[in-house]
PDB file of N, CA and C in Angstrom:
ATOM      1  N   UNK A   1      19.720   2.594  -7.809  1.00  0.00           N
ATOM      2  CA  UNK A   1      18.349   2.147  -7.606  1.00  0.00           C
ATOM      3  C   UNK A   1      18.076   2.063  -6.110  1.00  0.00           C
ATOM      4  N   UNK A   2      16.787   2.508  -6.143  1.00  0.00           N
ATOM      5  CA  UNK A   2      16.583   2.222  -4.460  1.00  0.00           C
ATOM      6  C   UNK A   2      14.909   1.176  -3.861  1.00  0.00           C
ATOM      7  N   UNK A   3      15.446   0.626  -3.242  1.00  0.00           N
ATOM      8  CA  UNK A   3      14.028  -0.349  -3.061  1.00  0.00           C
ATOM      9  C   UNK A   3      13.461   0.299  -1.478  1.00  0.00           C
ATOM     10  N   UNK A   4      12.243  -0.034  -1.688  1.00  0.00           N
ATOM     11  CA  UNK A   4      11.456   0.336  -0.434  1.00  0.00           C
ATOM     12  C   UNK A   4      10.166  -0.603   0.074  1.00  0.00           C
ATOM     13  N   UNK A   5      10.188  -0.752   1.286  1.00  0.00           N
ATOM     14  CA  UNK A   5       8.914  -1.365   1.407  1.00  0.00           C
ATOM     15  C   UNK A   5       8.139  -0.808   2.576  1.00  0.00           C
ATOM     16  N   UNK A   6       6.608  -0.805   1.862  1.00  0.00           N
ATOM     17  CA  UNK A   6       5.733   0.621   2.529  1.00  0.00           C
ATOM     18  C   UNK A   6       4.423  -0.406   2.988  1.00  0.00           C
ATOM     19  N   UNK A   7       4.652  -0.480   4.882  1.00  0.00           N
ATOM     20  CA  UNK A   7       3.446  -1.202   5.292  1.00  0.00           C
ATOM     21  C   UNK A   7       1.763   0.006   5.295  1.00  0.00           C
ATOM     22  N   UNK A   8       1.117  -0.692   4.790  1.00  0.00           N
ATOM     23  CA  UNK A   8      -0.317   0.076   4.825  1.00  0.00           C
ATOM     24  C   UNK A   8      -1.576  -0.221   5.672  1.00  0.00           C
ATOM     25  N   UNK A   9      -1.812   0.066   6.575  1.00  0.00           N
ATOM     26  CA  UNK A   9      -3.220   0.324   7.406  1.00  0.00           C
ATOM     27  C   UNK A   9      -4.253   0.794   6.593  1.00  0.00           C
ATOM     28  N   UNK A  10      -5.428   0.151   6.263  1.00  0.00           N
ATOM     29  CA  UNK A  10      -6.370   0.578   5.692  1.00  0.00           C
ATOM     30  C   UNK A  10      -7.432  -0.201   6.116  1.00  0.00           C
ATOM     31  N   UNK A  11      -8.771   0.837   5.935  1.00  0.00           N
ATOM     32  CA  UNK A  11      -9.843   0.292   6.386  1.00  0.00           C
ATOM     33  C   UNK A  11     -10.260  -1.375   6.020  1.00  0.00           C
ATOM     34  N   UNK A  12     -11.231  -1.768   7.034  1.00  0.00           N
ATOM     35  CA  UNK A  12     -11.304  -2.787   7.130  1.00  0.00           C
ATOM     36  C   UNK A  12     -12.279  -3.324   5.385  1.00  0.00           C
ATOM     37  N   UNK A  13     -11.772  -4.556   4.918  1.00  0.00           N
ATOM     38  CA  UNK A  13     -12.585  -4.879   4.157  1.00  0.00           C
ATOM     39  C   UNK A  13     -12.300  -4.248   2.729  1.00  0.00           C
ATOM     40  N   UNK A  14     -10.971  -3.197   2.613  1.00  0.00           N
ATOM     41  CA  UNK A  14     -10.877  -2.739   1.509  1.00  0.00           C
ATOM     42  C   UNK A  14      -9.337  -2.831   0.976  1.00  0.00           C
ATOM     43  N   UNK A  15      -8.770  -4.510   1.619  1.00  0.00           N
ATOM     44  CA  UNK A  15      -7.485  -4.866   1.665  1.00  0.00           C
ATOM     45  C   UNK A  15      -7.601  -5.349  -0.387  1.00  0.00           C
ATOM     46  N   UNK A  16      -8.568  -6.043  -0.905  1.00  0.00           N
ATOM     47  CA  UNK A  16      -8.386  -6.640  -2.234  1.00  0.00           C
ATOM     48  C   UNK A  16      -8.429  -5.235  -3.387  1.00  0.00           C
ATOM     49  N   UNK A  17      -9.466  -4.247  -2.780  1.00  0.00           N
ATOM     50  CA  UNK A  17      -9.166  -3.212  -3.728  1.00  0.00           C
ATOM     51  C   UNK A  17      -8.260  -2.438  -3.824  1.00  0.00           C
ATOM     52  N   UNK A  18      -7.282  -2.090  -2.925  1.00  0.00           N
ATOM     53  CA  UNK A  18      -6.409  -1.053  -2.806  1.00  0.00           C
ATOM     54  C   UNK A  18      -5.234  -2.132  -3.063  1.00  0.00           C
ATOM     55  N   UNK A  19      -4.743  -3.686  -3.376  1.00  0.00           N
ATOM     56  CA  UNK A  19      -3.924  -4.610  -3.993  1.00  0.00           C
ATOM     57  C   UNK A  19      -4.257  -4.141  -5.425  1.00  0.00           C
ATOM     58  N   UNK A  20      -4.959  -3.922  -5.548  1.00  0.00           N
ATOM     59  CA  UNK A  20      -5.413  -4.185  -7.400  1.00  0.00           C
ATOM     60  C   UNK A  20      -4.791  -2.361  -7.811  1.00  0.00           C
ATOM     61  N   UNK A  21      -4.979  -1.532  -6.751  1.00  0.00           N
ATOM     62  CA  UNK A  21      -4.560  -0.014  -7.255  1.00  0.00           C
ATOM     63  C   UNK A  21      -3.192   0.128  -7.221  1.00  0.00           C
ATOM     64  N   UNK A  22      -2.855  -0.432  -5.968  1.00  0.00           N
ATOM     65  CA  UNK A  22      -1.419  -0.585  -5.991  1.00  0.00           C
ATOM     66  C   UNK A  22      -0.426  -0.983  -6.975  1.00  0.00           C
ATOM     67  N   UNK A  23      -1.351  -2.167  -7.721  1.00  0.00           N
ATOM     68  CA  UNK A  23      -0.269  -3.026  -8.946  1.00  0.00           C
ATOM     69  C   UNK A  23      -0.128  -2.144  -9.864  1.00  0.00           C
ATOM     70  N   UNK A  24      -1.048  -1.086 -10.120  1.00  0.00           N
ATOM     71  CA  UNK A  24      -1.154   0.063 -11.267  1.00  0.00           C
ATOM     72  C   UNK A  24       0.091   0.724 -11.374  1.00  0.00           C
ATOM     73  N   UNK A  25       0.308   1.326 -10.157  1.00  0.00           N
ATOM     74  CA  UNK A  25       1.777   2.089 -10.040  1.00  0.00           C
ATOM     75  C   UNK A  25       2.781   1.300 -10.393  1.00  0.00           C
ATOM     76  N   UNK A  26       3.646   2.095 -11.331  1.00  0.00           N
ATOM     77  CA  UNK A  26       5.417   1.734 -12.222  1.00  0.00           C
ATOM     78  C   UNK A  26       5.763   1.500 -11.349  1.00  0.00           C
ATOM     79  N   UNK A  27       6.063   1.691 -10.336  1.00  0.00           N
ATOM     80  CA  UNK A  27       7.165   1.532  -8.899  1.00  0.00           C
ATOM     81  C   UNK A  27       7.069   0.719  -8.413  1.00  0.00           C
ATOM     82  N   UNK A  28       5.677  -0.241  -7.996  1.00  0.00           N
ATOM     83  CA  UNK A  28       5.162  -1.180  -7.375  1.00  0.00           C
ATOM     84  C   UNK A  28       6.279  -2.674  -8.098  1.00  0.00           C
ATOM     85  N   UNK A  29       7.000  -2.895  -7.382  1.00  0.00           N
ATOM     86  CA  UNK A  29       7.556  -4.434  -7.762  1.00  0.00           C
ATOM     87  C   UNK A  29       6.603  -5.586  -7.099  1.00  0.00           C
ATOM     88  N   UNK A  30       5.541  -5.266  -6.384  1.00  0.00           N
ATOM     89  CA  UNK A  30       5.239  -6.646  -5.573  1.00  0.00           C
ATOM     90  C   UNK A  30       4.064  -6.122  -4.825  1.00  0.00           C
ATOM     91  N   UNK A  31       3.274  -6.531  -4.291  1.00  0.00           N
ATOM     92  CA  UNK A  31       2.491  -6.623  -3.044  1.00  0.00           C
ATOM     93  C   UNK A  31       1.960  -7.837  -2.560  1.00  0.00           C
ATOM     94  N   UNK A  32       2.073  -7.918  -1.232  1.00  0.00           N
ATOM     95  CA  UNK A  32       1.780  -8.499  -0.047  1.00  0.00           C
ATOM     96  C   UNK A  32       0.343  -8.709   0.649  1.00  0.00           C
ATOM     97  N   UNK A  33      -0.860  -9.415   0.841  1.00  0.00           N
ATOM     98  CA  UNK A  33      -1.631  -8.947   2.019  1.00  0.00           C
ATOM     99  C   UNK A  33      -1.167 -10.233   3.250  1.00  0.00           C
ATOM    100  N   UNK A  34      -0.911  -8.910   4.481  1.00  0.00           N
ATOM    101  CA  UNK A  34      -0.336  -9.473   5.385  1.00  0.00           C
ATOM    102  C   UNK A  34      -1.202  -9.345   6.742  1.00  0.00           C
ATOM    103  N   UNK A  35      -1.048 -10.415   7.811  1.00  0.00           N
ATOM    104  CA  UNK A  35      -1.905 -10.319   8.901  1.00  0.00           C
ATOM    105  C   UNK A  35      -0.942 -10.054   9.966  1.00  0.00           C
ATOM    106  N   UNK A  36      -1.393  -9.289  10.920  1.00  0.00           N
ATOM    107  CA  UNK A  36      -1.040  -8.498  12.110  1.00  0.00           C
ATOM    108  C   UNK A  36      -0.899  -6.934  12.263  1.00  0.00           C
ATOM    109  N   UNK A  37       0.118  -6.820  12.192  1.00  0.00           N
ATOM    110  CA  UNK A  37      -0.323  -5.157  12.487  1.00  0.00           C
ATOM    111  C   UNK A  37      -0.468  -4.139  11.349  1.00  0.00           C
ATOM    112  N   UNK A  38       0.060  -4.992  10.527  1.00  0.00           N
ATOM    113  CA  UNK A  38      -0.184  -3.770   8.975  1.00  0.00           C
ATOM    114  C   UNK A  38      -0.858  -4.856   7.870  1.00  0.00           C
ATOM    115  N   UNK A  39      -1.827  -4.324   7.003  1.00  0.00           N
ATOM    116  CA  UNK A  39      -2.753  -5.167   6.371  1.00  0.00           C
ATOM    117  C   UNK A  39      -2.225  -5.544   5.050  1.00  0.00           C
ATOM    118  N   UNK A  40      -0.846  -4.788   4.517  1.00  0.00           N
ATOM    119  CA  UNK A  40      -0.691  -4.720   3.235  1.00  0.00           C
ATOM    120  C   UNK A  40       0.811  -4.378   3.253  1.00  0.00           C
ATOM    121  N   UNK A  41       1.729  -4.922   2.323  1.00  0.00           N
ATOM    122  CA  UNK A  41       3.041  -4.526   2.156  1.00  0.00           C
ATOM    123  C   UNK A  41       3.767  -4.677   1.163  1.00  0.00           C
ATOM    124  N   UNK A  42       4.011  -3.303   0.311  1.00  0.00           N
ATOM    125  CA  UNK A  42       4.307  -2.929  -0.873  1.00  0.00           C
ATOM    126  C   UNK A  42       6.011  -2.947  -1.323  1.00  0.00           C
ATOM    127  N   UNK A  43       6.738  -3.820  -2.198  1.00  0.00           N
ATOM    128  CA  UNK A  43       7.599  -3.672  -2.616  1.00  0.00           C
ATOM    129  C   UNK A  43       7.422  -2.291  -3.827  1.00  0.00           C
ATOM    130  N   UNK A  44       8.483  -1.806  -3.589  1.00  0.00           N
ATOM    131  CA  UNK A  44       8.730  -0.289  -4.413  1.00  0.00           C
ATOM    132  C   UNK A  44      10.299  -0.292  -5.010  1.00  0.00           C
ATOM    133  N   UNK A  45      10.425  -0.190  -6.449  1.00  0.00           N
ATOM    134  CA  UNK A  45      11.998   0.165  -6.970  1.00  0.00           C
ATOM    135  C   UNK A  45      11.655   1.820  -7.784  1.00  0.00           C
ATOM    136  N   UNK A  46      12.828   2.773  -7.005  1.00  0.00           N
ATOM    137  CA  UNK A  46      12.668   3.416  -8.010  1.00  0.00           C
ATOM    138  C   UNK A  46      14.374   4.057  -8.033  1.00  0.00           C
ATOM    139  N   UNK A  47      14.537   5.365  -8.834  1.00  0.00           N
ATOM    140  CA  UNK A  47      15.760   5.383  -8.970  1.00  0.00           C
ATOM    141  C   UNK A  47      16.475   6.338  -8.094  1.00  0.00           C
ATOM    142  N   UNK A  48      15.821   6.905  -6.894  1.00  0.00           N
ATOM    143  CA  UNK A  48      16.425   7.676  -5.993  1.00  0.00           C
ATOM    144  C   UNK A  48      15.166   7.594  -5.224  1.00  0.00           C
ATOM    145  N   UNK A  49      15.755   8.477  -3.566  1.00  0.00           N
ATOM    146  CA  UNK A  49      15.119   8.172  -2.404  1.00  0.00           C
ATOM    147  C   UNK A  49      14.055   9.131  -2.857  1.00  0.00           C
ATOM    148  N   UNK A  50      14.404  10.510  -3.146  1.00  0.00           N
ATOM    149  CA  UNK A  50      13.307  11.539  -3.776  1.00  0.00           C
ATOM    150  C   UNK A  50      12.088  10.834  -4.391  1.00  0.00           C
ATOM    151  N   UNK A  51      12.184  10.030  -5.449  1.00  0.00           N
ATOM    152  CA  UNK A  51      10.952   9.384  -6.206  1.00  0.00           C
ATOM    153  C   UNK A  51      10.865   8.222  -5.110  1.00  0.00           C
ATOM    154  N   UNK A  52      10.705   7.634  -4.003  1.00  0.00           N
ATOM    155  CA  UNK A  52       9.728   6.506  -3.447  1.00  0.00           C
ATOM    156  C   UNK A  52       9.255   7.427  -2.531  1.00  0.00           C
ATOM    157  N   UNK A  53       9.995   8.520  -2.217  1.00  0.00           N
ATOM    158  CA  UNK A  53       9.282   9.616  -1.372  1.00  0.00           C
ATOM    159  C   UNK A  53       8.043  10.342  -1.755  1.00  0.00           C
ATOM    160  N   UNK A  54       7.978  10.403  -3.317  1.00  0.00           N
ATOM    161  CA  UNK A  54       7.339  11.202  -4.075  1.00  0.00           C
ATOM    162  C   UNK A  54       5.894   9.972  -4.276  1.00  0.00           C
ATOM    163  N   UNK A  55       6.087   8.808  -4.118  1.00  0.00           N
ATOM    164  CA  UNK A  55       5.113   7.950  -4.710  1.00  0.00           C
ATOM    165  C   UNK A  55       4.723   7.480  -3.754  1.00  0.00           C
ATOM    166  N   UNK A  56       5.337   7.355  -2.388  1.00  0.00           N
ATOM    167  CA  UNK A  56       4.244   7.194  -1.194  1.00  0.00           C
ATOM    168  C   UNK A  56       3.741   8.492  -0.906  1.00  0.00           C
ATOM    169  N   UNK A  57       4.000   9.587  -0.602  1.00  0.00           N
ATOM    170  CA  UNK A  57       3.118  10.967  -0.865  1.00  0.00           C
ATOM    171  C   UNK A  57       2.294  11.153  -1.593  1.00  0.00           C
ATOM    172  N   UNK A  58       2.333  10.987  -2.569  1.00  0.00           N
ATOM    173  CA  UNK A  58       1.680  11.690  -3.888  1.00  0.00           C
ATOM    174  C   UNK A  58       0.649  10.816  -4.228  1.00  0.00           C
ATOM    175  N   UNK A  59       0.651   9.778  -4.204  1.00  0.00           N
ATOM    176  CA  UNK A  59      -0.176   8.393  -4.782  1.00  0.00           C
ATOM    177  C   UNK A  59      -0.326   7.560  -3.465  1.00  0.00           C
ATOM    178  N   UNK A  60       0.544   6.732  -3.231  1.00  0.00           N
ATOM    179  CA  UNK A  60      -0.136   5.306  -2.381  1.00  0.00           C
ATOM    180  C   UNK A  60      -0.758   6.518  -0.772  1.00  0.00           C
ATOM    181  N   UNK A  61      -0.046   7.510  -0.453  1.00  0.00           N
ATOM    182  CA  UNK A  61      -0.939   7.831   0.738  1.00  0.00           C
ATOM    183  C   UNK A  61      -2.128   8.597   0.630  1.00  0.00           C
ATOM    184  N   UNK A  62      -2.351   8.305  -0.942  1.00  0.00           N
ATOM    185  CA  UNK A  62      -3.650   9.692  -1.289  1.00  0.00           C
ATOM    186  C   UNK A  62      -4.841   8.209  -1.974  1.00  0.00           C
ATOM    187  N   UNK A  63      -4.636   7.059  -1.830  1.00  0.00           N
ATOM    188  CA  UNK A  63      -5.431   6.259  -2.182  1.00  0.00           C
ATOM    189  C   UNK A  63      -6.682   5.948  -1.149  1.00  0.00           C
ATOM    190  N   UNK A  64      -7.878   5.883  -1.599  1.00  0.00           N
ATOM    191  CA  UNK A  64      -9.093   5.916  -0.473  1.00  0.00           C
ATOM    192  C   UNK A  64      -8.846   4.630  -0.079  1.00  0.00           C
ATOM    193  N   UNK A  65      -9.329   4.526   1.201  1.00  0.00           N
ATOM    194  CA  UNK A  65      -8.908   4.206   2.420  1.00  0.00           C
ATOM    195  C   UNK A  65      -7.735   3.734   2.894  1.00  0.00           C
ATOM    196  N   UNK A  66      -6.791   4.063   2.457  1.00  0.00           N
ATOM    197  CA  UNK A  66      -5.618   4.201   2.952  1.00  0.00           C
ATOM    198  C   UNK A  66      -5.750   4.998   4.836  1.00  0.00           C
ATOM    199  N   UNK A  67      -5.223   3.984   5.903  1.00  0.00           N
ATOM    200  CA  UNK A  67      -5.308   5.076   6.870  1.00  0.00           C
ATOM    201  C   UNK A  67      -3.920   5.700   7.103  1.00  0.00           C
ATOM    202  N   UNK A  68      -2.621   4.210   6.957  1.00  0.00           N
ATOM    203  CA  UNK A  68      -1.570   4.754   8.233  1.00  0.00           C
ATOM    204  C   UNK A  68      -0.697   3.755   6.915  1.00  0.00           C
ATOM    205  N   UNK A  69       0.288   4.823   6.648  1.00  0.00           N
ATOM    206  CA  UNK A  69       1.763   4.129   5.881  1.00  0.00           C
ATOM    207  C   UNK A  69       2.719   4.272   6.922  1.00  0.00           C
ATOM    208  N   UNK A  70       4.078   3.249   6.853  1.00  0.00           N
ATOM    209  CA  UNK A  70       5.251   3.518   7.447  1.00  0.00           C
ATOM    210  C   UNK A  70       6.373   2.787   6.113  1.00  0.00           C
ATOM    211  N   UNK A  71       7.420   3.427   5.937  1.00  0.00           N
ATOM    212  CA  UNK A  71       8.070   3.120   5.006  1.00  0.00           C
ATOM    213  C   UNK A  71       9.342   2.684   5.359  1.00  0.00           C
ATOM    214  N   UNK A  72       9.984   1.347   5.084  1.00  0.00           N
ATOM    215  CA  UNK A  72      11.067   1.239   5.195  1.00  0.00           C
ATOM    216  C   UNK A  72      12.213   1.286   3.982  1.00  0.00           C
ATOM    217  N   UNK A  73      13.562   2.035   4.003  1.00  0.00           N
ATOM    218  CA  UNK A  73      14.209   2.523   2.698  1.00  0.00           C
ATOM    219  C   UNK A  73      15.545   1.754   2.660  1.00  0.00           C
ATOM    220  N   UNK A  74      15.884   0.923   1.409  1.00  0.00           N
ATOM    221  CA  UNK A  74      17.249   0.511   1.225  1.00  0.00           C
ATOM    222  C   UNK A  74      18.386   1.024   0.131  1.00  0.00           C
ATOM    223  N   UNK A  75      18.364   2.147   0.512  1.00  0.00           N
ATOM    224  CA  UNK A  75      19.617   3.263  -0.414  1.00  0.00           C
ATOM    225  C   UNK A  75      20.090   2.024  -1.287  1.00  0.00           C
ATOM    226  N   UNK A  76      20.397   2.338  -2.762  1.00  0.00           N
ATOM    227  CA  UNK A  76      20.978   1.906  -3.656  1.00  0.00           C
ATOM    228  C   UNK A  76      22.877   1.773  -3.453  1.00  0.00           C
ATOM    229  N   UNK A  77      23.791   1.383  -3.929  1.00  0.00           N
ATOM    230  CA  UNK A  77      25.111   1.259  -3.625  1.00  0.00           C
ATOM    231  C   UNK A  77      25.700   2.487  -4.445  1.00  0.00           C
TER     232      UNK A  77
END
């Protein structure tokens, strides 16, 4: 298993809707709204690095107003 957590920049004012899209996604273990430099921060489990790669690509960086992801990754044992 591998956990990840993916800070999100997004436009101003559209921090409660893009929490509520986020919870949609299987992968999503958690979210965060956080103040300072990133507005939002997503706990992610999935079962290899390929699929949290695939679900911040594919989905959380294709969500409207999404501006700026950075992802941090904790390889499984």
């Amino acid at each position: 298993m591998t956990d990840a957590y993916v800070m999100l920049n997004c436009e101003l004012g559209a921090e409660e809707d893009l929490i509520e899209q986020l919870k949609e996604l299987e992968q999503v273990v958690d979210v965060f709204e956080t103040i300072g430099t990133h507005d939002i921060m997503v706990k992610l489990q999935a079962e290899n690095f390929e699929k949290i790669r695939e679900v911040v690509s594919l989905n959380i960086k294709k969500l409207p107003k999404v501006r700026s992801t950075a992802t941090l990754i904790k390889k499984g044992n």
